[in-house]
Protein backbone atom coordinates (compact mmCIF):
# COMPACT_ATOMS: atom_id res chain seq x y z
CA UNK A 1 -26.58 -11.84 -45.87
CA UNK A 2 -26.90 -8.14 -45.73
CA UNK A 3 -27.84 -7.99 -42.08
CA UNK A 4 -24.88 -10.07 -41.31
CA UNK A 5 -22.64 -7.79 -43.29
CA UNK A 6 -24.38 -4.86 -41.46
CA UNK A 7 -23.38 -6.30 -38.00
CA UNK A 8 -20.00 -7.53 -38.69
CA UNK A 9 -19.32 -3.75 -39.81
CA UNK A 10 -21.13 -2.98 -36.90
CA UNK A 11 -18.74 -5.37 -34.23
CA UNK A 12 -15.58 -3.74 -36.17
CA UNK A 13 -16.45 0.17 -35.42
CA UNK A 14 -17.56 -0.74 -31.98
CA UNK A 15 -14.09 -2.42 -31.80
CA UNK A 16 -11.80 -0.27 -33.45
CA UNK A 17 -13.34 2.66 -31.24
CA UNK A 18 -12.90 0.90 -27.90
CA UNK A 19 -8.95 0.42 -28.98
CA UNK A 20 -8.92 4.19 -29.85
CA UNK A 21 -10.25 4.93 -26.45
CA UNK A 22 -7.68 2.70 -24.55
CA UNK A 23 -4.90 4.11 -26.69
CA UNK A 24 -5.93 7.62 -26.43
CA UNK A 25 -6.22 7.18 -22.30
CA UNK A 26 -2.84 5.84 -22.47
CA UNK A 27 -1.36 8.51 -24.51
CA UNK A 28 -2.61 11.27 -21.99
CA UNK A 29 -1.28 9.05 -19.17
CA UNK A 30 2.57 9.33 -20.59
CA UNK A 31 1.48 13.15 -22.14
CA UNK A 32 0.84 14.04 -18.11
CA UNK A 33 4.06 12.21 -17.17
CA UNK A 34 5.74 14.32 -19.32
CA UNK A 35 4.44 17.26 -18.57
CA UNK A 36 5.71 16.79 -14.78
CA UNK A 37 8.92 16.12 -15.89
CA UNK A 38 9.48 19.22 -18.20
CA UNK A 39 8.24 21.10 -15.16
CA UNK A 40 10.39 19.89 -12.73
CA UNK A 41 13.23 20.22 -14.72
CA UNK A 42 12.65 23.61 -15.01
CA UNK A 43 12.08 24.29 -11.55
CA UNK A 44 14.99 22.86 -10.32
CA UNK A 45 16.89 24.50 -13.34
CA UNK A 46 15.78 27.93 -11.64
CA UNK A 47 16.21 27.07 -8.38
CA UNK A 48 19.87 25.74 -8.86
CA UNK A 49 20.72 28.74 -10.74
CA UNK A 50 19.31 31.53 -8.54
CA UNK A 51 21.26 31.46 -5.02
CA UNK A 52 18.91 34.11 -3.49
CA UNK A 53 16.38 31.63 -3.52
CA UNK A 54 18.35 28.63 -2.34
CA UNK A 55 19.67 31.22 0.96
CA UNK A 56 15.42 30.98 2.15
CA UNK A 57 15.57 26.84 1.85
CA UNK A 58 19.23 26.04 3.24
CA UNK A 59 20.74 28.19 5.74
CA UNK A 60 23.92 27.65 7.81
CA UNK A 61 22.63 24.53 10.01
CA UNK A 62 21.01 23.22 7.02
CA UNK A 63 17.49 23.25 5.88
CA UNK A 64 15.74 25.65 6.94
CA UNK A 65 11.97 26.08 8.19
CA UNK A 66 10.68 26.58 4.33
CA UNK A 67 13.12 24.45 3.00
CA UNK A 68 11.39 21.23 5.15
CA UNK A 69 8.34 22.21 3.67
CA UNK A 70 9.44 22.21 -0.02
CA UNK A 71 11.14 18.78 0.86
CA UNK A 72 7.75 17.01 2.60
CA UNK A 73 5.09 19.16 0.74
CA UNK A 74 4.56 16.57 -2.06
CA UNK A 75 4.38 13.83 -0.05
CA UNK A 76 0.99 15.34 1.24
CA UNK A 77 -0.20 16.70 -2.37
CA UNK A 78 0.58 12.81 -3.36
CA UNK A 79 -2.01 11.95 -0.13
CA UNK A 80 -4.14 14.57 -0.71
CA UNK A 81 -4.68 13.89 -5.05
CA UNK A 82 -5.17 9.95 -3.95
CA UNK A 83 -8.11 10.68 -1.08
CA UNK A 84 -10.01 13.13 -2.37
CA UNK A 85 -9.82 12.52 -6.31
CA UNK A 86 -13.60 11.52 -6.50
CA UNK A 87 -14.27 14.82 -4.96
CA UNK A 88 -11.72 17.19 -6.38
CA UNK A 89 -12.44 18.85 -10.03
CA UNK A 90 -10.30 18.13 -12.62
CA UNK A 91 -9.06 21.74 -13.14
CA UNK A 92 -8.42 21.64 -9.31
CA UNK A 93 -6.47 17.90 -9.21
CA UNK A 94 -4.03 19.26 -12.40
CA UNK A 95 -3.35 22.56 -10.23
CA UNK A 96 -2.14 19.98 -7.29
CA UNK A 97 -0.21 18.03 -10.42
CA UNK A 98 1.34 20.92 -11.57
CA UNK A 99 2.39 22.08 -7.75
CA UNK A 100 3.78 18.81 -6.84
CA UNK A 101 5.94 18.76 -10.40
CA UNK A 102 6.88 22.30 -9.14
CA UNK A 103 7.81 20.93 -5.44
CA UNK A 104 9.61 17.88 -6.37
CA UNK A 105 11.84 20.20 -8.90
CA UNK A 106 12.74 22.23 -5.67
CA UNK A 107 13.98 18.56 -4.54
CA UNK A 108 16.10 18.08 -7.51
CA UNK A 109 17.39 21.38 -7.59
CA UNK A 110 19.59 20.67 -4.25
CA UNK A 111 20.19 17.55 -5.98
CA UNK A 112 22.35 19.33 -8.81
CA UNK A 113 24.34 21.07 -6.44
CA UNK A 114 25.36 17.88 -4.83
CA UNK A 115 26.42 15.90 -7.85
CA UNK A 116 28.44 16.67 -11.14
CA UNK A 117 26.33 17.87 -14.15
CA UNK A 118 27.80 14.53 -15.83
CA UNK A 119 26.86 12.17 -13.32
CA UNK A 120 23.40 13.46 -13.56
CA UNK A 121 23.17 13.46 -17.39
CA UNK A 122 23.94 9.44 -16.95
CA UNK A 123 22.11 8.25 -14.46
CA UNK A 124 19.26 10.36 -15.72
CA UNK A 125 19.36 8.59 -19.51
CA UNK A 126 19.77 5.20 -17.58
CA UNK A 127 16.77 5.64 -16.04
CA UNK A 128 15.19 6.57 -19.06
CA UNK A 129 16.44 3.54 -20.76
CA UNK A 130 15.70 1.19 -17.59
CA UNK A 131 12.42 2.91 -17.67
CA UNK A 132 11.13 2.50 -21.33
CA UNK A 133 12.63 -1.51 -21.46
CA UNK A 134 10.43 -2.53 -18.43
CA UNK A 135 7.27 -0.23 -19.80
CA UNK A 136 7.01 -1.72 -22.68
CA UNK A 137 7.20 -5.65 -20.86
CA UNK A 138 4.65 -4.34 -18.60
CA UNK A 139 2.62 -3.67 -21.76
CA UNK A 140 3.47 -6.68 -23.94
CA UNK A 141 3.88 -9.10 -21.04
CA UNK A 142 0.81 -12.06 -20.62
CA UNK A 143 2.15 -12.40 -17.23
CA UNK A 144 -0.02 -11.34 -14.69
CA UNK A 145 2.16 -8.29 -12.63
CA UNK A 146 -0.88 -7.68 -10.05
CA UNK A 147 0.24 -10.42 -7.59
CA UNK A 148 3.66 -8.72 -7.18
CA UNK A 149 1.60 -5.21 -6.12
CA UNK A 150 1.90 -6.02 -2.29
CA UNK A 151 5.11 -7.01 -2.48
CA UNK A 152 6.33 -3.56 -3.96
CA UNK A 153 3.93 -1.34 -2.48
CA UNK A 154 5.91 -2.78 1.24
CA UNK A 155 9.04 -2.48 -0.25
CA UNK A 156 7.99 1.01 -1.61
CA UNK A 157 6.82 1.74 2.44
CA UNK A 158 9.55 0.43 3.84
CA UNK A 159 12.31 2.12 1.53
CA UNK A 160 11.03 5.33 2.48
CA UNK A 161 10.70 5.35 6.07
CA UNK A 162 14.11 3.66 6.48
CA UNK A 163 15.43 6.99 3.94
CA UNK A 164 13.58 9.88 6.10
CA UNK A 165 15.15 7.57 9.59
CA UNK A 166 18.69 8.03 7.24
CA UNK A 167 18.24 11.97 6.67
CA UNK A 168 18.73 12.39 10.67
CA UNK A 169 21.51 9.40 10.43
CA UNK A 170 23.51 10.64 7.71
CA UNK A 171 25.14 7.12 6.90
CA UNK A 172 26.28 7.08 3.55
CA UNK A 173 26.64 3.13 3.73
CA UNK A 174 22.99 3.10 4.16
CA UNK A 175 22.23 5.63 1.61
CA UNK A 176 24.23 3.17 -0.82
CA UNK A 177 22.50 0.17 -0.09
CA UNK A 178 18.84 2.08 -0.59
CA UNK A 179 20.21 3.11 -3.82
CA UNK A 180 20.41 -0.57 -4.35
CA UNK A 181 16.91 -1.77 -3.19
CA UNK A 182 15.43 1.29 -4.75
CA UNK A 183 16.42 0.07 -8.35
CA UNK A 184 15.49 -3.23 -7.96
CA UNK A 185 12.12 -2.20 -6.47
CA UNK A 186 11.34 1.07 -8.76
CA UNK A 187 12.68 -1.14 -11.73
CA UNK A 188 9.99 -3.52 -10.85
CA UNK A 189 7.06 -1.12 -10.42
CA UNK A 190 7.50 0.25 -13.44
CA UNK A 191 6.17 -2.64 -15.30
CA UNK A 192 3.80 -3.46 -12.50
CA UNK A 193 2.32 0.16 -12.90
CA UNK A 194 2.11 -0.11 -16.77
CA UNK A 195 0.61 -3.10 -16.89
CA UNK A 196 -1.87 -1.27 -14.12
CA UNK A 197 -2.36 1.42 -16.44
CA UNK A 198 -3.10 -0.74 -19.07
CA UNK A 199 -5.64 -2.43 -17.78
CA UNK A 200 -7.30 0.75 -16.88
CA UNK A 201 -7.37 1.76 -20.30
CA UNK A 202 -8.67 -1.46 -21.17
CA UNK A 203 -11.80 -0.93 -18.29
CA UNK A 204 -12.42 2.35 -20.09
CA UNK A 205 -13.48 0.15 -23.31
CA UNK A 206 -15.77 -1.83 -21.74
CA UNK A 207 -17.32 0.95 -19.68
CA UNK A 208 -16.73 3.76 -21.16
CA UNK A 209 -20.01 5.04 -21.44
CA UNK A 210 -20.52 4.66 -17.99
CA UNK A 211 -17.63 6.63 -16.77
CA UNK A 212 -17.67 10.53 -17.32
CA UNK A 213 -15.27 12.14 -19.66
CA UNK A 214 -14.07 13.84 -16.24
CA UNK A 215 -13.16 10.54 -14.54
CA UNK A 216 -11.19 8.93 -17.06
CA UNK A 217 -9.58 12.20 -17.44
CA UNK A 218 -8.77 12.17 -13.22
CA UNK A 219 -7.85 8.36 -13.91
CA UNK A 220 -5.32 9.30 -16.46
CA UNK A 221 -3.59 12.12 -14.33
CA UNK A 222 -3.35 9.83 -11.17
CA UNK A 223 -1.85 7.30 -13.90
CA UNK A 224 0.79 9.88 -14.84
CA UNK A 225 1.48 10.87 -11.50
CA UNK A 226 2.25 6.96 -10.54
CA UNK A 227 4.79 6.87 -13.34
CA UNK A 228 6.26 9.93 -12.61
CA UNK A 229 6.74 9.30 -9.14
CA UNK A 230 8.02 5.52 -10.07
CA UNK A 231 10.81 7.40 -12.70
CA UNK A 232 11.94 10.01 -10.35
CA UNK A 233 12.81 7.59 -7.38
CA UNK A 234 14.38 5.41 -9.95
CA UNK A 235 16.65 7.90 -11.36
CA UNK A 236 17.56 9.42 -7.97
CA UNK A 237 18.35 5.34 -6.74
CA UNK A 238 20.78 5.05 -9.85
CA UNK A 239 22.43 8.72 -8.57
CA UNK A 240 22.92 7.36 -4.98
CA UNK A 241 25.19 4.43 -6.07
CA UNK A 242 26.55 6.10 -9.46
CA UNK A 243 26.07 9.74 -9.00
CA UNK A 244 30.01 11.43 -8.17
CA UNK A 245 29.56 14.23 -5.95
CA UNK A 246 30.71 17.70 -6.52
């Protein structure tokens, strides 16, 4: 009777630590979301405000040299933090975090001179909203998100190669309809990547001790960097059809 006492106490650390584990991988997922997004709302903040800095990324045909940079730079860091994570330190993938966060504010800084200060307080909470209804399906939700991953991931491709192709165009008509498909597909992914992240947390558990304290730290970041990503293109879809322009 005692040993059977023993092991059922035994079964219900081992299981109430493996919960902690998951829980504690997905707090630092959201923790490193919202890290990103207090620093990119300060970087555009300061970019916004300071027109001597503005004059070296727009000039008086438009973007200038530096300015492409700041607006294509991420895209790379994204690249760059997905290929080479297994080889990258963590110290050295949270510097390219922290960058990117940086960069993409530079983004949304020319976004607040385009749009009213109103327009962007709405469609910035109704992302937020949109965003933590469809995180916590993807969490609760039995049904199985993974088989809707191609499916988004092309609609993901195709959305932005048809918006750079638009940049050169300049048709607002098209730039309205993107707004469209981007909220139905970022609205999407957002449960799709929870669920994702999730089940990640859940791997940890069961292998835990087989994956450094390093890794599920990496695994973590690249979580909060999907989310991040999946939140800003959602709230700057909801601008392009409900933003008002200055």
């Amino acid at each position: 009777m005692m040993e059977q006492q023993n092991y059922q106490y035994q079964d219900h650390s081992v299981f109430v630590q493996e919960k902690s584990v998951s829980k504690k991988f997905f707090a630092n997922v959201f923790l490193w979301m919202f890290v990103a997004l207090a620093v990119s709302a300060v970087s555009a903040f300061m970019l916004a405000t300071s027109p001597g800095i503005m004059s070296y990324l727009i000039g008086d045909r438009g973007f200038t040299v530096l300015g492409y940079i700041a607006i294509f730079a991420p895209l790379g860091l994204v690249m760059l933090m997905g290929a080479a994570m297994q080889r990258l330190s963590y110290p050295a993938l949270v510097g390219i975090f922290l960058l990117y966060s940086i960069l993409t504010g530079v983004m949304l800084g020319f976004v607040l001179l385009i749009y009213t200060s109103a327009s962007i307080a709405i469609c910035f909470a109704a992302a937020a909203i949109i965003f933590a209804v469809m995180a916590v399906m993807g969490y609760t939700t039995d049904v199985d998100l993974s088989k809707f991953g191609p499916i988004l991931m092309a609609g993901v491709i195709g959305l932005v190669v048809v918006s750079i192709i638009n940049m050169f165009i300049g048709s607002d008509t098209l730039g309205y309809v993107l707004g469209f498909v981007g909220i139905a597909i970022f609205t999407a992914l957002t449960a799709y990547k929870v669920q994702e992240i999730k089940r990640i947390g859940e791997g940890l558990d069961e292998h835990g001790n087989e994956i450094a304290l390093a890794d599920s730290k990496k695994l973590a970041l690249m979580g909060a960097l999907s989310l991040y990503i999946t939140f800003i293109n959602l709230f700057l879809s909801l601008l392009r059809v409900f933003g008002d322009r200055r």
